[in-house]
Protein backbone atom coordinates (compact mmCIF):
# COMPACT_ATOMS: atom_id res chain seq x y z
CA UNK A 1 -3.95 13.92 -16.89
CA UNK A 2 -0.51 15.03 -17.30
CA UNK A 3 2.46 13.54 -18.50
CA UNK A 4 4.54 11.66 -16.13
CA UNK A 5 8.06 11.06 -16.70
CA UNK A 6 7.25 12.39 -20.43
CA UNK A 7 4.86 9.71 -21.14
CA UNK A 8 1.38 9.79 -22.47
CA UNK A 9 -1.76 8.75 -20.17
CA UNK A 10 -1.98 5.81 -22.47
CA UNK A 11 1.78 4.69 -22.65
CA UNK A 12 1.78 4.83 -18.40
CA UNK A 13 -1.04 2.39 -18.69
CA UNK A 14 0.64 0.04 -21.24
CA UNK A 15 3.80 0.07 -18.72
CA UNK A 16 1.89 -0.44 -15.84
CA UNK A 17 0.31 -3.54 -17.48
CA UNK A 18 3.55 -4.93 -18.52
CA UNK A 19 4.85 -4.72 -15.07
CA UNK A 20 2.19 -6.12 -13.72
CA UNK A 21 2.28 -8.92 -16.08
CA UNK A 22 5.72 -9.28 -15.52
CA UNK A 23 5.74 -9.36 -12.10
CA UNK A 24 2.38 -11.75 -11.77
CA UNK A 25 3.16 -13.95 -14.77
CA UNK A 26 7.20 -14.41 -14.97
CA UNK A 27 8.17 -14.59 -11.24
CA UNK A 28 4.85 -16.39 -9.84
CA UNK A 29 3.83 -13.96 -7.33
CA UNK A 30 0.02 -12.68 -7.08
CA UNK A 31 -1.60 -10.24 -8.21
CA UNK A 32 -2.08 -6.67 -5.89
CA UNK A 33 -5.78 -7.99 -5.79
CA UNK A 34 -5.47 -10.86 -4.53
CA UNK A 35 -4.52 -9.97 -0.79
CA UNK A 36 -6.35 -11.60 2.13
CA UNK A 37 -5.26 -9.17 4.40
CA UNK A 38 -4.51 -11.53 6.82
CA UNK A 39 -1.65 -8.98 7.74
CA UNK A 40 1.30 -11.62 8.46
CA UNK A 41 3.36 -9.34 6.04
CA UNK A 42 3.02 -6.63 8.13
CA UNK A 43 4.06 -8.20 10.99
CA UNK A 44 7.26 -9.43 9.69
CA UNK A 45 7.76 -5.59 7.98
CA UNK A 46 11.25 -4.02 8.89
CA UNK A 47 9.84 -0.76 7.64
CA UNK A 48 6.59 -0.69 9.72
CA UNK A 49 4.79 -0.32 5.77
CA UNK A 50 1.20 -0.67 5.91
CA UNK A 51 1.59 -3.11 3.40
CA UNK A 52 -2.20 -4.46 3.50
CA UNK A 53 -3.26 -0.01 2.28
CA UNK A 54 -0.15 0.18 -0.26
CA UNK A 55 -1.56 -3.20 -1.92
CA UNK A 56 -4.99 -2.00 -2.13
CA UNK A 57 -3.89 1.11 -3.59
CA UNK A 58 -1.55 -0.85 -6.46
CA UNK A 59 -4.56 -3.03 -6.80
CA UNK A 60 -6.86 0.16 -7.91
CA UNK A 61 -4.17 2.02 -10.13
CA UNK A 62 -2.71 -1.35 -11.88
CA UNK A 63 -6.00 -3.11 -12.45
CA UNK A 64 -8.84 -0.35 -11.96
């Protein structure tokens, strides 16, 4: 994989786990992989964002 931003395959990984953790852990909110899809977010969405794909997505690249 190439380097993004200048950083190593491994230190993406290690960031993407501390914002993950940091998100999740210090603020309260859920974990990516833990949407119902229930879809109430995106019907509330100014942006129109398919929020229910972009989560699912997050989930797979944050948490394999």
């Amino acid at each position: 994989m190439k380097d993004f931003n200048g950083l190593t395959e491994k230190e993406q990984e290690t960031l993407k786990k501390a914002q993950e953790e940091w998100l999740v852990g210090k603020h309260g909110r859920k974990s990516a992989n833990e949407c119902v899809k229930c879809g109430k977010c995106e019907e509330v969405c100014p942006q129109h964002i398919k929020i229910r794909d972009e989560l699912e997505k997050i989930a797979a690249e944050l948490l394999g």
